[in-house]
Every structure is written in structure tokens, then in C-alpha cells.
Protein backbone atom coordinates (compact mmCIF):
# COMPACT_ATOMS: atom_id res chain seq x y z
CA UNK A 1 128.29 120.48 66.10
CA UNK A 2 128.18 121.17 70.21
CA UNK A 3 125.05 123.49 69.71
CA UNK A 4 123.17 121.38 67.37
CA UNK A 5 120.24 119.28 68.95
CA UNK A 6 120.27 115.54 68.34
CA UNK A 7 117.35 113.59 67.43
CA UNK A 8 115.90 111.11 69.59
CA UNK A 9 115.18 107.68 68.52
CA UNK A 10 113.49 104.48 70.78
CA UNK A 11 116.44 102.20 71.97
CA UNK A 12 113.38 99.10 70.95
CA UNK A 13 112.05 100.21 67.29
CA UNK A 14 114.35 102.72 66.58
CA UNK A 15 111.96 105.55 65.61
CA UNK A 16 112.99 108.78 65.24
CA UNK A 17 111.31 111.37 67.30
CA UNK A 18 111.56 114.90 67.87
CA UNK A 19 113.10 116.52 70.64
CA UNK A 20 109.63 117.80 72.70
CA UNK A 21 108.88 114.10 72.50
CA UNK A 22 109.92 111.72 75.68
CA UNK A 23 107.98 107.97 75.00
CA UNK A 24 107.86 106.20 71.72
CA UNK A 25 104.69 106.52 70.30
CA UNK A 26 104.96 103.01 68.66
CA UNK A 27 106.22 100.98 71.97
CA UNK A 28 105.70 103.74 74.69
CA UNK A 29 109.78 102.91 75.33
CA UNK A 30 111.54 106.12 76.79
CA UNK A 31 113.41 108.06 74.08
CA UNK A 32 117.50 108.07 73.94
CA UNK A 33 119.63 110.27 71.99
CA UNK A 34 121.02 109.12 68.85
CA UNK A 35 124.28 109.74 67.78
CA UNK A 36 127.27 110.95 69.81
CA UNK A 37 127.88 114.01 71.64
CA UNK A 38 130.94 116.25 71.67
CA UNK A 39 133.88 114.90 73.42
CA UNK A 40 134.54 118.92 74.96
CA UNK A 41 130.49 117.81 76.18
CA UNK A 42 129.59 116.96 79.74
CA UNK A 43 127.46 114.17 80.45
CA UNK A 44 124.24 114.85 81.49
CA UNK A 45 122.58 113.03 84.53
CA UNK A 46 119.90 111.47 82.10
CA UNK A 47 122.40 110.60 79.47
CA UNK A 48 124.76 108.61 81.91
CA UNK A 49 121.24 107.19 82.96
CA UNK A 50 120.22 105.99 79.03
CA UNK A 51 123.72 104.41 79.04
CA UNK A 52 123.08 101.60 81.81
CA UNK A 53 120.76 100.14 79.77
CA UNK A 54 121.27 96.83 78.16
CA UNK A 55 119.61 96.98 74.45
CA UNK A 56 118.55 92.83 74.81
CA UNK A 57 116.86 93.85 77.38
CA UNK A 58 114.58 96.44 75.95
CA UNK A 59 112.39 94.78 73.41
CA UNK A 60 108.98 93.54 73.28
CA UNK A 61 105.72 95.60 74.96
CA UNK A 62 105.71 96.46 78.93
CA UNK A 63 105.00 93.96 81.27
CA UNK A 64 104.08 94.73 84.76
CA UNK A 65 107.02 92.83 86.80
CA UNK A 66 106.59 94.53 90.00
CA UNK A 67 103.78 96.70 92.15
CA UNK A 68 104.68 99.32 95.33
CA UNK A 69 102.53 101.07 97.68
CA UNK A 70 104.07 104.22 96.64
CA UNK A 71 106.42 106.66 94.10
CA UNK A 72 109.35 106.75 96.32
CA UNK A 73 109.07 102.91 96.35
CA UNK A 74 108.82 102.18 92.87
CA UNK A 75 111.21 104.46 92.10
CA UNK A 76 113.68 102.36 94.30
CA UNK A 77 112.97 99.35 92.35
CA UNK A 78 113.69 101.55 89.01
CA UNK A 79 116.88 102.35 90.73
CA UNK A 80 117.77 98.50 90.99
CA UNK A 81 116.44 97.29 87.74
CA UNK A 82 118.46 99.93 85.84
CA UNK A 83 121.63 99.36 87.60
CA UNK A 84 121.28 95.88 86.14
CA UNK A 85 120.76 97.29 82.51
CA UNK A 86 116.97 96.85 82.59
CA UNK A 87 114.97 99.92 81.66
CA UNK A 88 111.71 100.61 82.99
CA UNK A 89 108.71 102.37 83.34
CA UNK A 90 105.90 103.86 86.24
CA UNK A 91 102.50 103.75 85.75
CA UNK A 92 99.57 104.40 88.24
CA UNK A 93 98.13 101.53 89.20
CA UNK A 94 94.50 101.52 88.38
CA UNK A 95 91.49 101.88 90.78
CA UNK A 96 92.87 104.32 92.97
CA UNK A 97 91.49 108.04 93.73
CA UNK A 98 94.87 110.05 94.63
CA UNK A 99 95.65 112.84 92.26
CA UNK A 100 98.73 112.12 89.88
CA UNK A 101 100.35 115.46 91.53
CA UNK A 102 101.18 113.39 94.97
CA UNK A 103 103.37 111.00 95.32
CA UNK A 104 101.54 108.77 97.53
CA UNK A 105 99.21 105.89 95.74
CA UNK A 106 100.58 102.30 94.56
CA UNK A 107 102.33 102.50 91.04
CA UNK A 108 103.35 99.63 88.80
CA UNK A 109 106.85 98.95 87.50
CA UNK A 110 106.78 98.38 83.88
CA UNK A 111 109.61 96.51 81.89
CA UNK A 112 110.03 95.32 78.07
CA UNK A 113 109.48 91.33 77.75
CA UNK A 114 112.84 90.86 76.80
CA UNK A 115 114.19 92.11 80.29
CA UNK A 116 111.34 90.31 82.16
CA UNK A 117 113.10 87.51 83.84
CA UNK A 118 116.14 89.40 84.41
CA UNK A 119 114.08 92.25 86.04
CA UNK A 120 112.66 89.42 88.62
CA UNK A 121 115.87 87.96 89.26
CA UNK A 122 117.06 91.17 90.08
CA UNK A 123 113.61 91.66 92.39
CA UNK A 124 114.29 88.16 93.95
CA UNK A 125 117.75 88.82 94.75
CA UNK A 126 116.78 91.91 96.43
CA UNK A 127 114.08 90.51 98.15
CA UNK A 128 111.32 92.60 96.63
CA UNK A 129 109.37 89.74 95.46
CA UNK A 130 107.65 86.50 96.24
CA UNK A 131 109.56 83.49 95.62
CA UNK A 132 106.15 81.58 93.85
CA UNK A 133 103.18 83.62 93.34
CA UNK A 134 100.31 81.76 94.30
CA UNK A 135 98.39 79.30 92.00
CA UNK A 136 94.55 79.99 92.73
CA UNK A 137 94.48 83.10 93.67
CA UNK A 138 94.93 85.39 96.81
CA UNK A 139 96.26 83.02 99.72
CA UNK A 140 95.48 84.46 103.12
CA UNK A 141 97.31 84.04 106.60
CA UNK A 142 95.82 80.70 107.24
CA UNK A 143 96.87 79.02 103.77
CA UNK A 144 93.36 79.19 102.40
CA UNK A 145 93.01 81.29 99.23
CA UNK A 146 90.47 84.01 98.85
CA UNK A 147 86.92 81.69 97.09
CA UNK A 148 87.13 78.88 99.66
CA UNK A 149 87.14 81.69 102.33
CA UNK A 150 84.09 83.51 101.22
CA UNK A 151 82.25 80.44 100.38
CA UNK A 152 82.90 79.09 104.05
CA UNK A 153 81.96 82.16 105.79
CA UNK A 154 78.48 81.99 103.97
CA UNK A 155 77.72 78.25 104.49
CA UNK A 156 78.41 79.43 108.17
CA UNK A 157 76.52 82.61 108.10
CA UNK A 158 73.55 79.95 106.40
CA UNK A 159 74.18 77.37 109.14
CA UNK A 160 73.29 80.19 111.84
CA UNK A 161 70.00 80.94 110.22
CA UNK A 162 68.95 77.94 109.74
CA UNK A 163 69.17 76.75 113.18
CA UNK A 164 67.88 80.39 114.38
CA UNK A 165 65.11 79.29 112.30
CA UNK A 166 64.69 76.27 113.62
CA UNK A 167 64.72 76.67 116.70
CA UNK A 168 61.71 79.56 116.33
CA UNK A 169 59.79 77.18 115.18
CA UNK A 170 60.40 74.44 117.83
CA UNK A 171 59.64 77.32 120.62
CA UNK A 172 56.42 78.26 118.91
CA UNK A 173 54.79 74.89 118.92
């Protein structure tokens, strides 16, 4: 029984998978091994790793709970979410031209639903994430969020030319 392979199954929908497989195809959950291992067996890095997580908290599709400017980053924040029981995911964030083979380039930090609010407690606590995100969008230095700016930089830009304009025409009479 020490030789034979186990099969992997998703800790959320508990479909089997074989062993070349590493996601759930159904909830895109990383795969655990099912059964138990030999007790003559060492414990591997990544099954010690499958054991910190909580199963309430792995349920439900991924949820984006937290963004970082980089791998090394994010994979901090994986590091604190998981000592917590929370299991979670990477993923490239989206709009960005950096080949997947580098590290640098932001990622996003994927967790189940069910481990959402515990995943930004943990965040909070460790100071990794805003204490209320903002209601109407981006808020910049000044308090003034991201529309109102734009639209009063243009009603200034069309105040200039209209008085640029007006005073051409005053000169040329």
C-alpha cells in the first residue's frame, strides 16, 4: 500500500481526479489527496500544506479578496491566509503585458466564498487591506473621487478657452 498512488479528489465538490491533474475542473479548487498515507510515510511539504486548510472555508466559486503589485507579494498573503485555514489561489491580473515566466506583474488572490470574510479579517488584521473601500469609485489624495475630477479639469480647461476666445475677439474690434 506505500507504493500505490492515491487519487486526488477537490476538498469543495469532491471529484475525483487523476494524478497528472492539479485544479478541479468543476470549481478550479486545488486538488488534495484522498485517503490516508502510510504511517512508515513522510509528510510531504505540500501535504502538510493541504492539511491547514479549513474545509468550511473552501466552498463556493473564487472571489478576488485581495490584489499585489507582484508574485512574491501575493504569495505572502497566500502564506497568511493559509495559516488561518483559508485556501487560495493566484491569478494574473488582467491588462498587463509581462510574460507569465517573470515574477514581476500584479496578481490577484483568489479565495472560495465561504472563506471570504475570514480571508479579509485575516488581511485587516495584517494590515494588507483598506479598512472601507470607497463608495463611488477611485478617491484621490484630495478626497475627491476619480468623475468629479475629470469633469472639473474640463470645465476648467473650457473656462480657459472661452475667455482666450473672448478676449480675441475684444482685441480685434
Amino acid at each position: 500500500m506505500a507504493n500505490r498512488p492515491e487519487p486526488l479528489v477537490c476538498p469543495s465538490c469532491a471529484t475525483p481526479h487523476p494524478l497528472e491533474e492539479r485544479f478541479c475542473r468543476r470549481c478550479g479548487m486545488p486538488l488534495v489527496y484522498a485517503g490516508t498515507r502510510g504511517i512508515d510515510e513522510p509528510v510531504t511539504a505540500a501535504h502538510e500544506r493541504a492539511r491547514k486548510i479549513k474545509p468550511q472555508f473552501s466552498e463556493g466559486e473564487l472571489v478576488k479578496v485581495a490584489g499585489s503589485y507582484n508574485q512574491p507579494e501575493a504569495e505572502l498573503i497566500q502564506g497568511l491566509l493559509l495559516e488561518e485555514g483559508v485556501p487560495s489561489m493566484l491569478r494574473r491580473s488582467r491588462g498587463f503585458d509581462v510574460p507569465d515566466m517573470l515574477a514581476a506583474g500584479p496578481r490577484d488572490v483568489l479565495v472560495p466564498r465561504s472563506g471570504l470574510e475570514a480571508a479579509r479579517e485575516v488581511l485587516l488584521q495584517a494590515d494588507l487591506l483598506p479598512a472601507a473601500p470607497p463608495a463611488g469609485g477611485r478617491v484621490g489624495a484630495n478626497g475627491v473621487d476619480a468623475p468629479a475630477r475629470i469633469l472639473l479639469g474640463l470645465v476648467a480647461v473650457l473656462a480657459v478657452v472661452a475667455i482666450i476666445a473672448w478676449l480675441g475677439t475684444e482685441l480685434l474690434v
